[in-house]
C-alpha atoms as a PDB file:
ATOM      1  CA  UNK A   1     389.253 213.842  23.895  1.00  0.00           C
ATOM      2  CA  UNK A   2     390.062 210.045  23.756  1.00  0.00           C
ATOM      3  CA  UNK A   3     387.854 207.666  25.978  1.00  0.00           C
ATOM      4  CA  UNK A   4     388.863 204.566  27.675  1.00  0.00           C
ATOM      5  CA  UNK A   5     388.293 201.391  26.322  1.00  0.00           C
ATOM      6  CA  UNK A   6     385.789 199.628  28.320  1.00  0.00           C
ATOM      7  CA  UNK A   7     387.225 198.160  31.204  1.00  0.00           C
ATOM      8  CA  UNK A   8     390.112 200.464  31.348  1.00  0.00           C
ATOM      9  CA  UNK A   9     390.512 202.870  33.859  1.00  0.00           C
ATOM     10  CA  UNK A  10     392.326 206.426  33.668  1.00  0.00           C
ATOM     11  CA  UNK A  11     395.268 207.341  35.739  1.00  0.00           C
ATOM     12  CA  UNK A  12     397.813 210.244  35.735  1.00  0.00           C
ATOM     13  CA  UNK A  13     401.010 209.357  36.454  1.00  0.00           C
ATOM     14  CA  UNK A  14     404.352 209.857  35.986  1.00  0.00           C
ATOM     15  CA  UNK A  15     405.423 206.155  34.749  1.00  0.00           C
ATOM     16  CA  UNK A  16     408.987 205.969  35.759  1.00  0.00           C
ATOM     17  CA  UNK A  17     408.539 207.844  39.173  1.00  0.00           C
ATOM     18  CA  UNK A  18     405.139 205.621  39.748  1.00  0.00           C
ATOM     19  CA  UNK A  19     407.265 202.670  38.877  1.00  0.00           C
ATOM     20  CA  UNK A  20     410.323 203.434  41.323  1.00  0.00           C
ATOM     21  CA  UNK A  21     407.566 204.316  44.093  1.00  0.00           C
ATOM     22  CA  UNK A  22     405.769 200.302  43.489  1.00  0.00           C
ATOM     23  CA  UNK A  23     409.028 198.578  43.322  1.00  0.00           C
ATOM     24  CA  UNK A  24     410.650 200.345  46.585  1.00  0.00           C
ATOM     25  CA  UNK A  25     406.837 199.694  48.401  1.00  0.00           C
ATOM     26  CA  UNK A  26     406.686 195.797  47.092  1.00  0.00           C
ATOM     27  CA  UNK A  27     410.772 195.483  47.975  1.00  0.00           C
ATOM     28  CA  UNK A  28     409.715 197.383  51.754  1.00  0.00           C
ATOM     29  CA  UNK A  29     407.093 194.993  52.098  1.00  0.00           C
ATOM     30  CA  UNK A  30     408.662 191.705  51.184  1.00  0.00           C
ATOM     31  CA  UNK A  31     411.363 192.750  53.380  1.00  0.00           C
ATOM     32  CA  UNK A  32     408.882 193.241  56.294  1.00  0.00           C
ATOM     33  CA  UNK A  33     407.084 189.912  55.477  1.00  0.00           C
ATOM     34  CA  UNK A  34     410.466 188.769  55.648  1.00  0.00           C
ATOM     35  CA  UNK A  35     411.132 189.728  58.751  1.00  0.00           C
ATOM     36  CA  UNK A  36     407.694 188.904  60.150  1.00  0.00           C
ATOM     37  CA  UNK A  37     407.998 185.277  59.265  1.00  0.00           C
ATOM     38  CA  UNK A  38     411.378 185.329  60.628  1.00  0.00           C
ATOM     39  CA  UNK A  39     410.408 186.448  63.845  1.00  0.00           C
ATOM     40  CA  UNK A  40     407.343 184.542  64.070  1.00  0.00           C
ATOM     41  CA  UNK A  41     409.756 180.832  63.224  1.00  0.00           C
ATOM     42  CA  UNK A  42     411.724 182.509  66.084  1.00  0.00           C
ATOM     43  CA  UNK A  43     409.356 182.674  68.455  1.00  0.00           C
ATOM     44  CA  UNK A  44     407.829 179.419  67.765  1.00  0.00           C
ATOM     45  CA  UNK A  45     411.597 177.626  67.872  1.00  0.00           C
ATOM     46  CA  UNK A  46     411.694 179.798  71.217  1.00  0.00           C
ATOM     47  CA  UNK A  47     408.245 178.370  72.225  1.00  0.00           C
ATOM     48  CA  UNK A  48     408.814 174.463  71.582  1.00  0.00           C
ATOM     49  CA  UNK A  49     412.656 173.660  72.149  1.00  0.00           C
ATOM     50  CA  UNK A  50     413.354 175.655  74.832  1.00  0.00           C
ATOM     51  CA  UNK A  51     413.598 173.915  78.170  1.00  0.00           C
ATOM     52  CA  UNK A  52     413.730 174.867  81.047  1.00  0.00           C
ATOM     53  CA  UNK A  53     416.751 174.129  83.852  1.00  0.00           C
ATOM     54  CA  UNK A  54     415.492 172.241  86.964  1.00  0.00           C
ATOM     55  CA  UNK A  55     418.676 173.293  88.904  1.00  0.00           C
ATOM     56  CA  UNK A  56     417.661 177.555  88.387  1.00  0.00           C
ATOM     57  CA  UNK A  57     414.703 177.256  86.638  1.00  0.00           C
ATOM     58  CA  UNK A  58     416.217 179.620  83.579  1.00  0.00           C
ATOM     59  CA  UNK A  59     415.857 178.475  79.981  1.00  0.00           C
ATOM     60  CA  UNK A  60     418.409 176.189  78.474  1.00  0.00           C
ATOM     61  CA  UNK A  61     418.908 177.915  75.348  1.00  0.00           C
ATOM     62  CA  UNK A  62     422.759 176.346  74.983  1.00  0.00           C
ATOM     63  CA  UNK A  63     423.702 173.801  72.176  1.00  0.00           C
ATOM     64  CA  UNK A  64     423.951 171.162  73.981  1.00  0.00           C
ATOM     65  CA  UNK A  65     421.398 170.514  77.101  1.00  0.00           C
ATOM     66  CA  UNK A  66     421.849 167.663  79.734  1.00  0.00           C
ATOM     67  CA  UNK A  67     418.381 164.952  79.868  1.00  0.00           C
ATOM     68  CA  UNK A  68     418.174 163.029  82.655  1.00  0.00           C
ATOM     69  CA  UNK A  69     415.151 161.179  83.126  1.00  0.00           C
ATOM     70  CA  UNK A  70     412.573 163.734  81.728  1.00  0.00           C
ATOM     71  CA  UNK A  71     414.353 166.662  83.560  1.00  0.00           C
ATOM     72  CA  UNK A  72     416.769 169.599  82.039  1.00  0.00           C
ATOM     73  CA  UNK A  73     419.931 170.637  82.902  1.00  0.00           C
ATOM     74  CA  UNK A  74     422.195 173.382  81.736  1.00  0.00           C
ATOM     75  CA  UNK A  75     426.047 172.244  81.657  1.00  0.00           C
ATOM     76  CA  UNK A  76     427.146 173.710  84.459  1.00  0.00           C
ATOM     77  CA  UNK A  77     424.056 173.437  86.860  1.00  0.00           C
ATOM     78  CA  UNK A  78     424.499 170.003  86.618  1.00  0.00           C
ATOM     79  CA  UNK A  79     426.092 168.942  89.752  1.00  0.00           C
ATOM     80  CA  UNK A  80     425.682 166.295  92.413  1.00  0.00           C
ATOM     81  CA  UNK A  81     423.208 167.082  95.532  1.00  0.00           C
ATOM     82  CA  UNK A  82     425.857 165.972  98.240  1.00  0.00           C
ATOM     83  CA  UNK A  83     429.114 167.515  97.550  1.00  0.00           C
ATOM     84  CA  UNK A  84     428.179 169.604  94.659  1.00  0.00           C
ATOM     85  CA  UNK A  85     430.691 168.329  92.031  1.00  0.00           C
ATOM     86  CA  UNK A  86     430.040 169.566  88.550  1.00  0.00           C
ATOM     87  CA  UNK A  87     429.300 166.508  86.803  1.00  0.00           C
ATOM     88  CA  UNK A  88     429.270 168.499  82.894  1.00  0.00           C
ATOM     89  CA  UNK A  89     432.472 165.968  82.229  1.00  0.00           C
ATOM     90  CA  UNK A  90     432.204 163.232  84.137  1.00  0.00           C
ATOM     91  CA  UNK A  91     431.513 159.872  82.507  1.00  0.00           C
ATOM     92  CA  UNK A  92     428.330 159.257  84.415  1.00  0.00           C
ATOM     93  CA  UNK A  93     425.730 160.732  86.505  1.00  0.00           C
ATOM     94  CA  UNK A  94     423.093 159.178  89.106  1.00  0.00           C
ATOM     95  CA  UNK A  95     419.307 160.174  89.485  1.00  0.00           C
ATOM     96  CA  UNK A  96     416.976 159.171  92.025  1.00  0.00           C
ATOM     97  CA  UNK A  97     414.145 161.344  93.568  1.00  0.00           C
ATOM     98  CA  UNK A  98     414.490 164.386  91.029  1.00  0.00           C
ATOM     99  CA  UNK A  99     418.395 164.588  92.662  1.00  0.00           C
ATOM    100  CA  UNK A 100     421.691 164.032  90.871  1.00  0.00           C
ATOM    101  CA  UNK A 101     424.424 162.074  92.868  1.00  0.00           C
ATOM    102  CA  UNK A 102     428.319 161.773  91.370  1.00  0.00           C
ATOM    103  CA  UNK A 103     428.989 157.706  91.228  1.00  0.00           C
ATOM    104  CA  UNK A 104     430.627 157.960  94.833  1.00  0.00           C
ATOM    105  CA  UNK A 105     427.672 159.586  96.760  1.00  0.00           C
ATOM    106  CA  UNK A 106     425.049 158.040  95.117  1.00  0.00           C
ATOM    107  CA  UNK A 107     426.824 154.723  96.195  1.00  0.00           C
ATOM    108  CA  UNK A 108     426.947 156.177 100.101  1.00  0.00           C
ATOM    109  CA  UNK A 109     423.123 157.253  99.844  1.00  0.00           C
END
């Protein structure tokens, strides 16, 4: 009977089997790593540049996002506080007391 070397340990195995069963277990858990740090830079992203919409209070998770002094808008919750216009497209917008005015009401209030 041969002995180990010292150091060495025994194992029975079937080499190419034993070798398809590590590689499919490393691939498995690279791929769940993978999608562990994935999800985890998701839910950070999610955490720190979502805002949220001061017209409904939702999360503006749209490309673009409408600042106006410190408070959020989505596109089309922006809109004035008199007549309601959507002011998305409109060159300009007013802001005084946490409401949005169009140009003409804004000038009337």
């Amino acid at each position: 009977m041969n002995h180990p070397a010292p150091g060495a340990t025994l194992q029975r195995s079937e080499p190419s089997r034993n070798l398809e069963t590590v590689e499919t277990i490393a691939s498995d858990t690279r791929k769940v790593q993978g999608r562990r740090e994935r999800d985890n830079i998701v839910q950070e992203l999610l955490l720190t540049e979502l805002r949220i919409c001061t017209a409904c209070g939702e999360p503006i998770a749209d490309k673009y996002l409408f600042d106006i002094d410190g408070c959020a808008w989505h596109g089309s919750c922006l809109r004035c506080s008199v007549c309601l216009t959507l002011l998305e497209r409109q060159p300009s917008c007013y802001f005084r007391d946490r409401q949005v005015y169009c140009r003409t009401d804004y000038v009337k209030s």
